[in-house]
PDB file of N, CA and C in Angstrom:
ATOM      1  N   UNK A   1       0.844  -1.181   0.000  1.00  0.00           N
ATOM      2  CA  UNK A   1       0.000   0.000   0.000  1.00  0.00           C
ATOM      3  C   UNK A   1       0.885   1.238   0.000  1.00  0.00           C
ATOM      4  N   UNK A   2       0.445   1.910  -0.584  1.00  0.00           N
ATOM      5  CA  UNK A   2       1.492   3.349  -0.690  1.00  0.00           C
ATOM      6  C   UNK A   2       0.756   4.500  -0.057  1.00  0.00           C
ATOM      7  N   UNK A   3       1.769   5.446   0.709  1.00  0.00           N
ATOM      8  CA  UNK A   3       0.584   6.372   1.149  1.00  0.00           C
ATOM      9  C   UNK A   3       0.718   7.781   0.515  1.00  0.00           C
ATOM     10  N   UNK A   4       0.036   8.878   1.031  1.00  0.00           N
ATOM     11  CA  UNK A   4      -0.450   9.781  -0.471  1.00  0.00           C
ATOM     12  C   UNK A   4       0.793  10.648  -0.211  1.00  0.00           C
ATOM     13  N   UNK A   5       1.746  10.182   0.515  1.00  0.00           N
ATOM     14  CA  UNK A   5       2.986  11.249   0.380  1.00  0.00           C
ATOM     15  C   UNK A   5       4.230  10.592  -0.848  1.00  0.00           C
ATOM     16  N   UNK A   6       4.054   9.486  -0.935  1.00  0.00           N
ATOM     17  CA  UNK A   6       4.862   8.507  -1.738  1.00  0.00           C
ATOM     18  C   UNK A   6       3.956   8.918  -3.310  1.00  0.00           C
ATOM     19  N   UNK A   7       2.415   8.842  -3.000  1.00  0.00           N
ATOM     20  CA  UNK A   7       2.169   8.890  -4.785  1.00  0.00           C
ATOM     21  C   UNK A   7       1.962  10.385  -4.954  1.00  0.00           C
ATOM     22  N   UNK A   8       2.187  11.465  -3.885  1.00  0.00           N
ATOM     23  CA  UNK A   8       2.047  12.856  -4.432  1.00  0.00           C
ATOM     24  C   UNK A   8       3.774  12.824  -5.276  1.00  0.00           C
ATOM     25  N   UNK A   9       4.781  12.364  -4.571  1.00  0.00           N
ATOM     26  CA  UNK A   9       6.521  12.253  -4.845  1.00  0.00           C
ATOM     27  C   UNK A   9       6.029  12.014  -6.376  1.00  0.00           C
ATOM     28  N   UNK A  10       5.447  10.343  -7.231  1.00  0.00           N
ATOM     29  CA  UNK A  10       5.104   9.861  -8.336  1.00  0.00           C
ATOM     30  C   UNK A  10       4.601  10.411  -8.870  1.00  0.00           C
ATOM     31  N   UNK A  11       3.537  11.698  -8.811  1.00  0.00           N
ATOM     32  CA  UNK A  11       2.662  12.030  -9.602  1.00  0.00           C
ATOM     33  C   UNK A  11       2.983  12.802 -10.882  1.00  0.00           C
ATOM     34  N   UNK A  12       3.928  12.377 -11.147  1.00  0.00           N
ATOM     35  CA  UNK A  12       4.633  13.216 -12.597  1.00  0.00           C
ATOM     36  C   UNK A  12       4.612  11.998 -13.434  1.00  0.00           C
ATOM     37  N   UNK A  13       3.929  12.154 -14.801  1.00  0.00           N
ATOM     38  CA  UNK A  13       3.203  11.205 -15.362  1.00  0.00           C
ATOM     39  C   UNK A  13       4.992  10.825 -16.263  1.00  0.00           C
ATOM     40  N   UNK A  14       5.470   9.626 -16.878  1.00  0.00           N
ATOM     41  CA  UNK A  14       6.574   9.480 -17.445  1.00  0.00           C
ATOM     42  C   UNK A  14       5.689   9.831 -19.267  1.00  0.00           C
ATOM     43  N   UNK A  15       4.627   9.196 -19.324  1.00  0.00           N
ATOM     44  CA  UNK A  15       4.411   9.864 -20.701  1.00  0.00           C
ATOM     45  C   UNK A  15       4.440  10.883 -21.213  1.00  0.00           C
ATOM     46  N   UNK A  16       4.459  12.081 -20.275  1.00  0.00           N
ATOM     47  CA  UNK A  16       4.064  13.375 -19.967  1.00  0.00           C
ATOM     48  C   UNK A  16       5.902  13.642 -20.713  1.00  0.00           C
ATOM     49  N   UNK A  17       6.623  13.104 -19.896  1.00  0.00           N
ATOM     50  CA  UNK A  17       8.430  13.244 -20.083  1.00  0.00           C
ATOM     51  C   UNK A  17       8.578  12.738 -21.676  1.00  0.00           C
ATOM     52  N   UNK A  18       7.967  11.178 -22.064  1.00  0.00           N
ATOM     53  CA  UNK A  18       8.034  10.828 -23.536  1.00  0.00           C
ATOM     54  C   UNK A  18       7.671  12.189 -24.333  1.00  0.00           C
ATOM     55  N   UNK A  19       6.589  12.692 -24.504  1.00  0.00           N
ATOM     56  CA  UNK A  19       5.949  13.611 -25.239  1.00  0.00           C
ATOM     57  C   UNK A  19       7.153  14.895 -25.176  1.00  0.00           C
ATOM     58  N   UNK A  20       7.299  15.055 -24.460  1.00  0.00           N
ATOM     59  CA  UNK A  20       8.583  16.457 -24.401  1.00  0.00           C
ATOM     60  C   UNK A  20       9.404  16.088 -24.712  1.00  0.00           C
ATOM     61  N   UNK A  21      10.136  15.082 -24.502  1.00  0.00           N
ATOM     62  CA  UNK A  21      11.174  14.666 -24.811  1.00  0.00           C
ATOM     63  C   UNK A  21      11.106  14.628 -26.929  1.00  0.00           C
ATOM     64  N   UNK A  22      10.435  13.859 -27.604  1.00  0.00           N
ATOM     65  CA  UNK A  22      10.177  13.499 -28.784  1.00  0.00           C
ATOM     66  C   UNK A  22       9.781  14.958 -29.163  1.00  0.00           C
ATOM     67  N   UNK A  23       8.498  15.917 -29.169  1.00  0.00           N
ATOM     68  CA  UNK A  23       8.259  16.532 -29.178  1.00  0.00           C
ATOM     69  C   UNK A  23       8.857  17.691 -29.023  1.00  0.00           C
ATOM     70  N   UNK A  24       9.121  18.276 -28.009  1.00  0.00           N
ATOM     71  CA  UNK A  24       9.955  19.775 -27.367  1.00  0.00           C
ATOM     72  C   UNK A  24      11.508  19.357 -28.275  1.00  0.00           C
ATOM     73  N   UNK A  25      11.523  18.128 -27.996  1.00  0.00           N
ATOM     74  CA  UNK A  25      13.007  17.713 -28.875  1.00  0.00           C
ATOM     75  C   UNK A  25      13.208  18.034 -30.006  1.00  0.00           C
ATOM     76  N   UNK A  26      12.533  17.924 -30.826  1.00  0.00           N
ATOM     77  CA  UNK A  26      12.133  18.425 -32.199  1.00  0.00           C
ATOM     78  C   UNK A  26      11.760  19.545 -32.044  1.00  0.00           C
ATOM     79  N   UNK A  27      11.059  20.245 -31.572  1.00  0.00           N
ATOM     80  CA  UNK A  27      11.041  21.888 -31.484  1.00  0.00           C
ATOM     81  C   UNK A  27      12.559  22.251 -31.408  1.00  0.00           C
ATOM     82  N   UNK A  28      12.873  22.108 -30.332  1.00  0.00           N
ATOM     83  CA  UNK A  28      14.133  22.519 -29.888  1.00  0.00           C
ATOM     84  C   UNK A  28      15.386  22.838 -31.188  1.00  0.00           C
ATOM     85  N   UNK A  29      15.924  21.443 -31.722  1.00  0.00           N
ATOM     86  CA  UNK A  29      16.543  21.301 -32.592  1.00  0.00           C
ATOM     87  C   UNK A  29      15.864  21.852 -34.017  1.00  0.00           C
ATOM     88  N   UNK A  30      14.677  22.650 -34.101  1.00  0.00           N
ATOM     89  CA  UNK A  30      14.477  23.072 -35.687  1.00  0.00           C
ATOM     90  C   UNK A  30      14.158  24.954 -35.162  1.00  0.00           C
ATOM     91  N   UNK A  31      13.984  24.794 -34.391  1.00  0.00           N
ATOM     92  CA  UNK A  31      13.778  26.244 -33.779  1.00  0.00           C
ATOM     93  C   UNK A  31      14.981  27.160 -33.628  1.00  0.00           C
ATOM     94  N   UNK A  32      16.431  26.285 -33.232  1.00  0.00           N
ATOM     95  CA  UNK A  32      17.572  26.661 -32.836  1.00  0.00           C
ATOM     96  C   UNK A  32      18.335  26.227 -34.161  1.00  0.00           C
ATOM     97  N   UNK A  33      18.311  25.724 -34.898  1.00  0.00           N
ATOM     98  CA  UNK A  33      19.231  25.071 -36.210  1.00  0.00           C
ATOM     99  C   UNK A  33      20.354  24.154 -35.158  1.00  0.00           C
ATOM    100  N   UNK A  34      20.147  24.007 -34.191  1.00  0.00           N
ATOM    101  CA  UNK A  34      21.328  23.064 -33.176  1.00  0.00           C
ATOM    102  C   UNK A  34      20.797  21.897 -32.814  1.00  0.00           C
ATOM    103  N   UNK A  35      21.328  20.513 -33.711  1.00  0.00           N
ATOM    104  CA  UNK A  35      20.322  19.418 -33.759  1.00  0.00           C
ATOM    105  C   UNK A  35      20.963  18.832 -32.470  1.00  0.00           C
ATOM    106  N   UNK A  36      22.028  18.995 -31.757  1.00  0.00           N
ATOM    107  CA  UNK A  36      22.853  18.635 -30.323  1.00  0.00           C
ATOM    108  C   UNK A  36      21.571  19.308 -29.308  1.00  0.00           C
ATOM    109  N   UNK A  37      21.392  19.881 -28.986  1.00  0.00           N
ATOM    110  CA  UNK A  37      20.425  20.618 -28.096  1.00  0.00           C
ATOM    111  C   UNK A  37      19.334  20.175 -28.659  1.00  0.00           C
ATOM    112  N   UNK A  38      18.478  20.315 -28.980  1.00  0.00           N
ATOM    113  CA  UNK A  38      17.597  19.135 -29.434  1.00  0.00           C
ATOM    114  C   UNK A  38      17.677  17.619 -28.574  1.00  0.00           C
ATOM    115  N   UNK A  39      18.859  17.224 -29.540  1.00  0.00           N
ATOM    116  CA  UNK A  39      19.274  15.989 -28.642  1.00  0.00           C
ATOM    117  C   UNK A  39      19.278  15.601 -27.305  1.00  0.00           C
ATOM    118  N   UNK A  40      19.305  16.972 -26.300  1.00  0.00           N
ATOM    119  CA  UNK A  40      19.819  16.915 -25.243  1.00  0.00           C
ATOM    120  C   UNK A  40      18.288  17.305 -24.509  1.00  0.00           C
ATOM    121  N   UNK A  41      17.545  17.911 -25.215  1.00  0.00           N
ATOM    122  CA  UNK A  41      16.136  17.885 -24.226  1.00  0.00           C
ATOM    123  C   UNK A  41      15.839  16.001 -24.433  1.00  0.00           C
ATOM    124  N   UNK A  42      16.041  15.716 -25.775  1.00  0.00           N
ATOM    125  CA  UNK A  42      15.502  14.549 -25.731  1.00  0.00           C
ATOM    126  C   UNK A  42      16.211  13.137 -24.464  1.00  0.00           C
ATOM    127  N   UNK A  43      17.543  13.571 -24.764  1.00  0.00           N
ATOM    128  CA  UNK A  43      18.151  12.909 -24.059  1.00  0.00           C
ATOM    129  C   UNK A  43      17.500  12.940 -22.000  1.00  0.00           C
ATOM    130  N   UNK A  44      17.744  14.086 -21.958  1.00  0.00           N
ATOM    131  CA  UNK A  44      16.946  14.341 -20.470  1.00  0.00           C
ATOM    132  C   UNK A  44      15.960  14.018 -19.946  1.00  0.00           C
ATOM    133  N   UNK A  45      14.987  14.128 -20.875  1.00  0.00           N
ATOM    134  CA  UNK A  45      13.556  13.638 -20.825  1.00  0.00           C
ATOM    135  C   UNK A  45      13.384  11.882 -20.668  1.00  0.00           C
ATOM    136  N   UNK A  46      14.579  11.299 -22.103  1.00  0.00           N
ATOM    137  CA  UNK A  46      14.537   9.879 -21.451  1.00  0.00           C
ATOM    138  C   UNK A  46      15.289   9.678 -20.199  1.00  0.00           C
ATOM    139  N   UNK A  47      15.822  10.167 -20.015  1.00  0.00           N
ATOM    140  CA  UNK A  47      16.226   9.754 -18.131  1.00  0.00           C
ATOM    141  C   UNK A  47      15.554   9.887 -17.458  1.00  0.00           C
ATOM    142  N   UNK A  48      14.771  11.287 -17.518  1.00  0.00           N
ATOM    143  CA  UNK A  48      13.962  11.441 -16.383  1.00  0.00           C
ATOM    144  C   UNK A  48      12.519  10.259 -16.675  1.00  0.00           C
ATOM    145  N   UNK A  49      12.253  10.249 -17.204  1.00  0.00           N
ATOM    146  CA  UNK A  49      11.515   9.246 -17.917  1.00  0.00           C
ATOM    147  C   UNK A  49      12.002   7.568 -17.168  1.00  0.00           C
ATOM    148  N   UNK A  50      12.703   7.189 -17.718  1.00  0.00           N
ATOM    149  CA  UNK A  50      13.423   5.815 -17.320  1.00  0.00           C
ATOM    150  C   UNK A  50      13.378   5.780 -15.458  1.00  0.00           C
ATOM    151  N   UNK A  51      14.206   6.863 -15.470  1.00  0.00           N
ATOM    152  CA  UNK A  51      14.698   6.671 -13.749  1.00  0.00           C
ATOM    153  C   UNK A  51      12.455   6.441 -12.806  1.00  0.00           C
ATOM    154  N   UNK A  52      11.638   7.274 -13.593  1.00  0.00           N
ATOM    155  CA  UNK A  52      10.278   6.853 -13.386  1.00  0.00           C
ATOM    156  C   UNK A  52       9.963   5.861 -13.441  1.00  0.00           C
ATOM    157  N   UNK A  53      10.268   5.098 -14.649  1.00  0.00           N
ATOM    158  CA  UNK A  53      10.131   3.555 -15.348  1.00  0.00           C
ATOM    159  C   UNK A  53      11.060   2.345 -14.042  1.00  0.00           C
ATOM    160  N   UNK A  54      11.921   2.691 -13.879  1.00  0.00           N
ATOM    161  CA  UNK A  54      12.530   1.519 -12.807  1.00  0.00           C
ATOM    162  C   UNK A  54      11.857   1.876 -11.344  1.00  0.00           C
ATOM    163  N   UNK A  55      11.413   2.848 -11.106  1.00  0.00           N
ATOM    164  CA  UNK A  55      10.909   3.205  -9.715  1.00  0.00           C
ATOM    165  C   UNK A  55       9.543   2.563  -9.902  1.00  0.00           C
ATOM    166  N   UNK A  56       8.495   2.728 -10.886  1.00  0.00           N
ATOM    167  CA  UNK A  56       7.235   2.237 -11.328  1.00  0.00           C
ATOM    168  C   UNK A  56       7.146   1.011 -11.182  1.00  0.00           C
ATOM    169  N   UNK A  57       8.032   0.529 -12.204  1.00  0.00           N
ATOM    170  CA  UNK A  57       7.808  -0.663 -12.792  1.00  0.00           C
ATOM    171  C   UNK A  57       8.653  -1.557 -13.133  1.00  0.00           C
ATOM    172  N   UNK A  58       9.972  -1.104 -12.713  1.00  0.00           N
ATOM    173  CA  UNK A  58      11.278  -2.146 -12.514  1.00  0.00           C
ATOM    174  C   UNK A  58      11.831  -2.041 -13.954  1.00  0.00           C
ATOM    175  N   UNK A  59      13.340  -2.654 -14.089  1.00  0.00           N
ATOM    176  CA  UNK A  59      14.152  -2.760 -14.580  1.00  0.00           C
ATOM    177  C   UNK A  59      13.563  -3.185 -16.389  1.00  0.00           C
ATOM    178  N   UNK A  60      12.892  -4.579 -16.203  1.00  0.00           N
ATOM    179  CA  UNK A  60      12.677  -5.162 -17.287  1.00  0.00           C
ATOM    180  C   UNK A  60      11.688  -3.900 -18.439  1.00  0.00           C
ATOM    181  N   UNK A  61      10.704  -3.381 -17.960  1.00  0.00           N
ATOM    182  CA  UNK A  61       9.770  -2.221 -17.988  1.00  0.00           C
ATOM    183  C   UNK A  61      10.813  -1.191 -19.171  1.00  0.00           C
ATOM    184  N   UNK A  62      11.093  -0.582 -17.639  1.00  0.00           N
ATOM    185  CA  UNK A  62      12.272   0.387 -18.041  1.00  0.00           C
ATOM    186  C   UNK A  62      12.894   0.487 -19.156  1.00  0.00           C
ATOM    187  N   UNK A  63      13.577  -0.895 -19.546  1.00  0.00           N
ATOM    188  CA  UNK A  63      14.498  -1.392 -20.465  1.00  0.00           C
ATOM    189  C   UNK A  63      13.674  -1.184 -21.974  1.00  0.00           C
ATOM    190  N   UNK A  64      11.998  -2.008 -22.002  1.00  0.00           N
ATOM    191  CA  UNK A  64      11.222  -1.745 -23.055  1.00  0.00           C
ATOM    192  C   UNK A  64      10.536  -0.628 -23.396  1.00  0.00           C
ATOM    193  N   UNK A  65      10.383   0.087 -22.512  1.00  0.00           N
ATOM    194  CA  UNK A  65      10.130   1.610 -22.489  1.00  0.00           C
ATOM    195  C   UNK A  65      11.030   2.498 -23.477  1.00  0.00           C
ATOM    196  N   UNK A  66      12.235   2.203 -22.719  1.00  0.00           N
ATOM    197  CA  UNK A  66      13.487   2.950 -23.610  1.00  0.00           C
ATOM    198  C   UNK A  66      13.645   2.650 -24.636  1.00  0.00           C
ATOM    199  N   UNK A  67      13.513   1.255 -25.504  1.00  0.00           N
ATOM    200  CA  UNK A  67      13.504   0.805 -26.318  1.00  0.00           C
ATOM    201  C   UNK A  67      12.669   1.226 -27.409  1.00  0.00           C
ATOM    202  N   UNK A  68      11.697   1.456 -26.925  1.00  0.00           N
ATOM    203  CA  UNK A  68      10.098   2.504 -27.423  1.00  0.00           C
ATOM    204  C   UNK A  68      10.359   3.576 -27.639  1.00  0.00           C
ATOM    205  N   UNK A  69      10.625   4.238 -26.572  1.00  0.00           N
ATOM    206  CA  UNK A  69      11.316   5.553 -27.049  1.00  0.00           C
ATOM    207  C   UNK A  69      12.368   6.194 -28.573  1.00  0.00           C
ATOM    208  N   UNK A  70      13.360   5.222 -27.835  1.00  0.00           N
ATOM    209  CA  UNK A  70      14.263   5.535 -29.003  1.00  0.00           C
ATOM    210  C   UNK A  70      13.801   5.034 -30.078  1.00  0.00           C
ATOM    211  N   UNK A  71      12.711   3.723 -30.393  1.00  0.00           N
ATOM    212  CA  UNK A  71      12.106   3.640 -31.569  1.00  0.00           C
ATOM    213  C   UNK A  71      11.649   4.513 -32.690  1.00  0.00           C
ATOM    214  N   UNK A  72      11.344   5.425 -31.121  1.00  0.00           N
ATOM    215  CA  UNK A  72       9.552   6.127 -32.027  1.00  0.00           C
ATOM    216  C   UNK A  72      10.872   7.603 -32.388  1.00  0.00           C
ATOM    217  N   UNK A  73      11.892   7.666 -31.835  1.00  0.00           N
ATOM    218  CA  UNK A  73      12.694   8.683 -32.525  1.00  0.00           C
ATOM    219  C   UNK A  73      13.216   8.541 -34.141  1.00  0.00           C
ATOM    220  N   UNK A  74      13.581   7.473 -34.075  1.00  0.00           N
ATOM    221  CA  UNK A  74      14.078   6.619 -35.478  1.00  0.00           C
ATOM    222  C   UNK A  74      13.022   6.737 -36.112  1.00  0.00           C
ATOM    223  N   UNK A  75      11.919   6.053 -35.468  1.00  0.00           N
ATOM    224  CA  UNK A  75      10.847   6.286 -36.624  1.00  0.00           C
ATOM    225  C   UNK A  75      10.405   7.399 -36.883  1.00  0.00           C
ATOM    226  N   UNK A  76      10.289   8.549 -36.412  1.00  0.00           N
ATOM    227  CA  UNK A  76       9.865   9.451 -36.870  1.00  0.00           C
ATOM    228  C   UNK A  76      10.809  10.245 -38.019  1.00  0.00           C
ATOM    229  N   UNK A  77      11.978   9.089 -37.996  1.00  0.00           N
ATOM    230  CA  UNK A  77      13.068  10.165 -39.204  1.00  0.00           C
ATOM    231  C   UNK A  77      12.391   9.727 -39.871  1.00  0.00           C
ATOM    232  N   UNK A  78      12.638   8.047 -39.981  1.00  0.00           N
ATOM    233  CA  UNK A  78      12.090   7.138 -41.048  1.00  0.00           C
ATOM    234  C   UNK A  78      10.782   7.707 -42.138  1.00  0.00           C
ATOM    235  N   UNK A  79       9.890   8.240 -41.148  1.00  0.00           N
ATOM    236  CA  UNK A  79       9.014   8.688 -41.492  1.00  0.00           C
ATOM    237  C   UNK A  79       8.458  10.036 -42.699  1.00  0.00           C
ATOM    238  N   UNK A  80       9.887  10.714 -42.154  1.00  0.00           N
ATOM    239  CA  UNK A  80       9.797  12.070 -42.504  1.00  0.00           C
ATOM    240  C   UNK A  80      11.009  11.843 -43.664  1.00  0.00           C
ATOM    241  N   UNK A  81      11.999  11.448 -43.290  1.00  0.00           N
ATOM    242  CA  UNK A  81      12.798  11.564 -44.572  1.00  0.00           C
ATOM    243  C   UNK A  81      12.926  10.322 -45.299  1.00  0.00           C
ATOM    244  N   UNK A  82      12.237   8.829 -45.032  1.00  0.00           N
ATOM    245  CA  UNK A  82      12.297   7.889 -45.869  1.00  0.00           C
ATOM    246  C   UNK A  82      10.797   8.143 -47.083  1.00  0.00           C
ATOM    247  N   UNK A  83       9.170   7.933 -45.965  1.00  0.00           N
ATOM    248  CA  UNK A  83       8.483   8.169 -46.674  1.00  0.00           C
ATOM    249  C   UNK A  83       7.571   9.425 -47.091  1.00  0.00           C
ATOM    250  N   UNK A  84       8.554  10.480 -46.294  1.00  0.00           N
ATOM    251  CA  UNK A  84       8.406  11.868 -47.238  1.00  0.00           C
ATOM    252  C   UNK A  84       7.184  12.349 -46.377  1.00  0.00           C
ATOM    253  N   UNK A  85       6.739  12.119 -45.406  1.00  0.00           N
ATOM    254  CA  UNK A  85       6.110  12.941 -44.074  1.00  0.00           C
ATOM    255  C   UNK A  85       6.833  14.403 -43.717  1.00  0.00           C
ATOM    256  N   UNK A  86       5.848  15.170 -43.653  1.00  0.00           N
ATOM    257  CA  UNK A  86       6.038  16.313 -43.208  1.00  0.00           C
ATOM    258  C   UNK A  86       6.907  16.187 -41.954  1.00  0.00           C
ATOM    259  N   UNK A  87       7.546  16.993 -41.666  1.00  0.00           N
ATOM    260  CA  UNK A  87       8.437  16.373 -40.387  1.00  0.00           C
ATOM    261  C   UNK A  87       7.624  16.596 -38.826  1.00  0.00           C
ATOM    262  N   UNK A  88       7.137  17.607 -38.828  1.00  0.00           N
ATOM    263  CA  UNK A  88       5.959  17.674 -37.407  1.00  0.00           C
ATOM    264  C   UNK A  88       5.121  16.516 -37.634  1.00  0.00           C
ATOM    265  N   UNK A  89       4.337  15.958 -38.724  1.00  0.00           N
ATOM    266  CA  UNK A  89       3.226  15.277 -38.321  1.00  0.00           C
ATOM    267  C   UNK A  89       4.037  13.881 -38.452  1.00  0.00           C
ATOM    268  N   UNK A  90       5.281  13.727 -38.571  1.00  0.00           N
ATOM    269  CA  UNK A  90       5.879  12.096 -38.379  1.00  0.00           C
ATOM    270  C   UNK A  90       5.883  11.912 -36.747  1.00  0.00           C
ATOM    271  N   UNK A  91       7.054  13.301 -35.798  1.00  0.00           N
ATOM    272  CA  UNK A  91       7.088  13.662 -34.820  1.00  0.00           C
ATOM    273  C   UNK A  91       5.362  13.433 -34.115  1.00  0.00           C
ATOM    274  N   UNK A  92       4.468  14.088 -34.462  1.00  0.00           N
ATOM    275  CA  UNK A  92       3.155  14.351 -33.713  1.00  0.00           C
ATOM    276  C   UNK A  92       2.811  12.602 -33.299  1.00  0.00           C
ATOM    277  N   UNK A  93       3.099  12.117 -34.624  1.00  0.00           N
ATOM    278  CA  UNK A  93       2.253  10.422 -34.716  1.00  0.00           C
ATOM    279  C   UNK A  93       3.105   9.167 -33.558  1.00  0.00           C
ATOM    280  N   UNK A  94       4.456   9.506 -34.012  1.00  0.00           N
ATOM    281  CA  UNK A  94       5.347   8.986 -32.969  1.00  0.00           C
ATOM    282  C   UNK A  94       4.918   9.168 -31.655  1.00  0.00           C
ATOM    283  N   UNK A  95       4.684  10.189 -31.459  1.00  0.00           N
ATOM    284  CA  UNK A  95       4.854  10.925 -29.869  1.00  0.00           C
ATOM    285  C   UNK A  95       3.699  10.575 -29.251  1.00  0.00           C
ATOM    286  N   UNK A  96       2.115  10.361 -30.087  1.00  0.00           N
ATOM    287  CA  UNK A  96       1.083  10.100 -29.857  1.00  0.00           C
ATOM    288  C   UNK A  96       1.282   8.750 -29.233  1.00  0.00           C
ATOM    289  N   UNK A  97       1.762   8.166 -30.465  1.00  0.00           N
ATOM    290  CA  UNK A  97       2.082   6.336 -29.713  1.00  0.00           C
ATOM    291  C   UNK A  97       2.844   6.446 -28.808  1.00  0.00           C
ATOM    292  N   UNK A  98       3.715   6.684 -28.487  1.00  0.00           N
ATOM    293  CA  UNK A  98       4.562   6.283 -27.785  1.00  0.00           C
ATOM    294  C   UNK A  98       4.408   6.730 -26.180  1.00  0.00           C
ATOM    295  N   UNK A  99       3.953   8.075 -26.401  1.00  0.00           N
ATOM    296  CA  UNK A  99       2.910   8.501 -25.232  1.00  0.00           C
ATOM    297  C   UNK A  99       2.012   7.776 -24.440  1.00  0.00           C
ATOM    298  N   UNK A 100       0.608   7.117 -25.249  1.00  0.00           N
ATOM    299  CA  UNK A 100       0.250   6.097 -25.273  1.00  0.00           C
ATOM    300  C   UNK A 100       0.578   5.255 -24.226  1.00  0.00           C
ATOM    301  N   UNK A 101       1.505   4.139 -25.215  1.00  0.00           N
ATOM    302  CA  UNK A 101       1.602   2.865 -24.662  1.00  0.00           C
ATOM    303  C   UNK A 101       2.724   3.034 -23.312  1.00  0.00           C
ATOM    304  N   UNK A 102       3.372   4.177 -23.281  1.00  0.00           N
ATOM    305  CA  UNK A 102       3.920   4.630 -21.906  1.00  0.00           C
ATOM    306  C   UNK A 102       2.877   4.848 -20.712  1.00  0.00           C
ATOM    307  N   UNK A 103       1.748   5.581 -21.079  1.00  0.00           N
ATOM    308  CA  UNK A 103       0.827   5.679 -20.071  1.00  0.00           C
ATOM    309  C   UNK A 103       0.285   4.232 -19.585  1.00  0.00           C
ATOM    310  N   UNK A 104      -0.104   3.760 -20.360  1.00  0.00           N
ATOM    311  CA  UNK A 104      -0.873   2.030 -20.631  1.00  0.00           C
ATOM    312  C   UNK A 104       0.123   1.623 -19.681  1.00  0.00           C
ATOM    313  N   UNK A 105       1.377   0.886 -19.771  1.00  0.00           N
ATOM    314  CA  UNK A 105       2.429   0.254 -18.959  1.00  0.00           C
ATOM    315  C   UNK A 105       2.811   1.184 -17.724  1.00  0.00           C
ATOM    316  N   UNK A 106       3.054   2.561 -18.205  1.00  0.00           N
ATOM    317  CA  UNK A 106       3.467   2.665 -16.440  1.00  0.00           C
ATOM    318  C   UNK A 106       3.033   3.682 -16.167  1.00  0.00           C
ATOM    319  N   UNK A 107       1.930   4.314 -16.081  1.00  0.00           N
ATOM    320  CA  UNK A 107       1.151   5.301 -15.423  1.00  0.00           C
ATOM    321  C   UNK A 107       0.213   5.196 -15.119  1.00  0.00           C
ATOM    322  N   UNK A 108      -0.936   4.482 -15.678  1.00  0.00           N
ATOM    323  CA  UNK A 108      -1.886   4.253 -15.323  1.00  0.00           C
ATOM    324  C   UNK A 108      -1.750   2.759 -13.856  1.00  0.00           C
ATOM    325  N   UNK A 109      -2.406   3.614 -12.782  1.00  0.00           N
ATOM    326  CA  UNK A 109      -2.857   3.274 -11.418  1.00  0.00           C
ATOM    327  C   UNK A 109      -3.246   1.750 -11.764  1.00  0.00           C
ATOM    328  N   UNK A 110      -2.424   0.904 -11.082  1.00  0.00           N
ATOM    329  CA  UNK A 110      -2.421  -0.745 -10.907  1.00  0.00           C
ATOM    330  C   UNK A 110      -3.662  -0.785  -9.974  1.00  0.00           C
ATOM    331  N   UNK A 111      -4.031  -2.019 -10.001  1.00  0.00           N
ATOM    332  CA  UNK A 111      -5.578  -2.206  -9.038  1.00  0.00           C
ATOM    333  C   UNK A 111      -4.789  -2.827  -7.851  1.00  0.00           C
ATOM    334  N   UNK A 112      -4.950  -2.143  -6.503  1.00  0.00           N
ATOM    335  CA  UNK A 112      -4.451  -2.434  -5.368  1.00  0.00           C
ATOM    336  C   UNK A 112      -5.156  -3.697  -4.425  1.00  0.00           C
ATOM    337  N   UNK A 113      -3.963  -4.417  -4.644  1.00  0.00           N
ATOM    338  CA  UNK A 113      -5.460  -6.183  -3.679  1.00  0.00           C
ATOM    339  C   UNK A 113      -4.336  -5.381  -2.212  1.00  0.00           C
ATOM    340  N   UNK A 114      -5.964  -6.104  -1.720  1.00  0.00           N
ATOM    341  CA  UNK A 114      -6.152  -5.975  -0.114  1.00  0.00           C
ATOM    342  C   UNK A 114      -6.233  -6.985   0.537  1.00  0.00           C
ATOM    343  N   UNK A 115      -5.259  -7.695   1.252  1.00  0.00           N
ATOM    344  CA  UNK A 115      -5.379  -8.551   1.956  1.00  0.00           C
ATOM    345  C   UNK A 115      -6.229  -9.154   3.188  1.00  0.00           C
ATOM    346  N   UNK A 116      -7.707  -9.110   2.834  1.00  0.00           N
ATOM    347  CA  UNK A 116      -8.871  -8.902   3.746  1.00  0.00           C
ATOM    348  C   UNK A 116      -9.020 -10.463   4.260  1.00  0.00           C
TER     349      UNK A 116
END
């Protein structure tokens, strides 16, 4: 059982970090012409992100999370400079998913058994 001082600490959603991270990341780097800074919101965001993911939901989690992440980065090049996607709406679609299935796995509130 956790008490509401432990899930007020949690209450910073990690999808919330995916979305900025992918997102603000790509702002960042087309706003500034500095694709390193860019990099580096993105980069931050997956830590802060992850270090959520092993506290949540442990190591194994964590590991596929990140994996997701950096997917949906790749894919959104893929997207934009393989099949010729506008580059925001490759970014938007990525970020949507990946957002997503981050919330699904580790944000959304587990059903608490009670040992009655």
């Amino acid at each position: 059982m956790t008490t509401s001082l432990t899930r007020a600490r949690t209450r910073l959603s990690s999808a919330v970090l995916v979305a900025v991270g992918l997102a603000a990341g790509f702002g960042v780097a087309q706003g500034t012409g500095v694709r390193a800074l860019g990099g580096a919101v993105f980069a931050a965001a997956g830590v802060a992100a992850g270090y959520l993911w092993v506290q949540r939901r442990g190591w194994a989690v964590a590991l596929g999370l990140g994996g997701l992440y950096v997917g949906a980065f790749v894919l959104a090049h893929v997207l934009a400079l393989g099949a010729g996607l506008p580059a925001w709406l490759a970014v938007s679609l990525v970020t949507i998913a990946a957002a997503g299935v981050t919330y699904a796995v580790a944000d959304r509130p587990q059903a608490e058994i009670s040992a009655d």
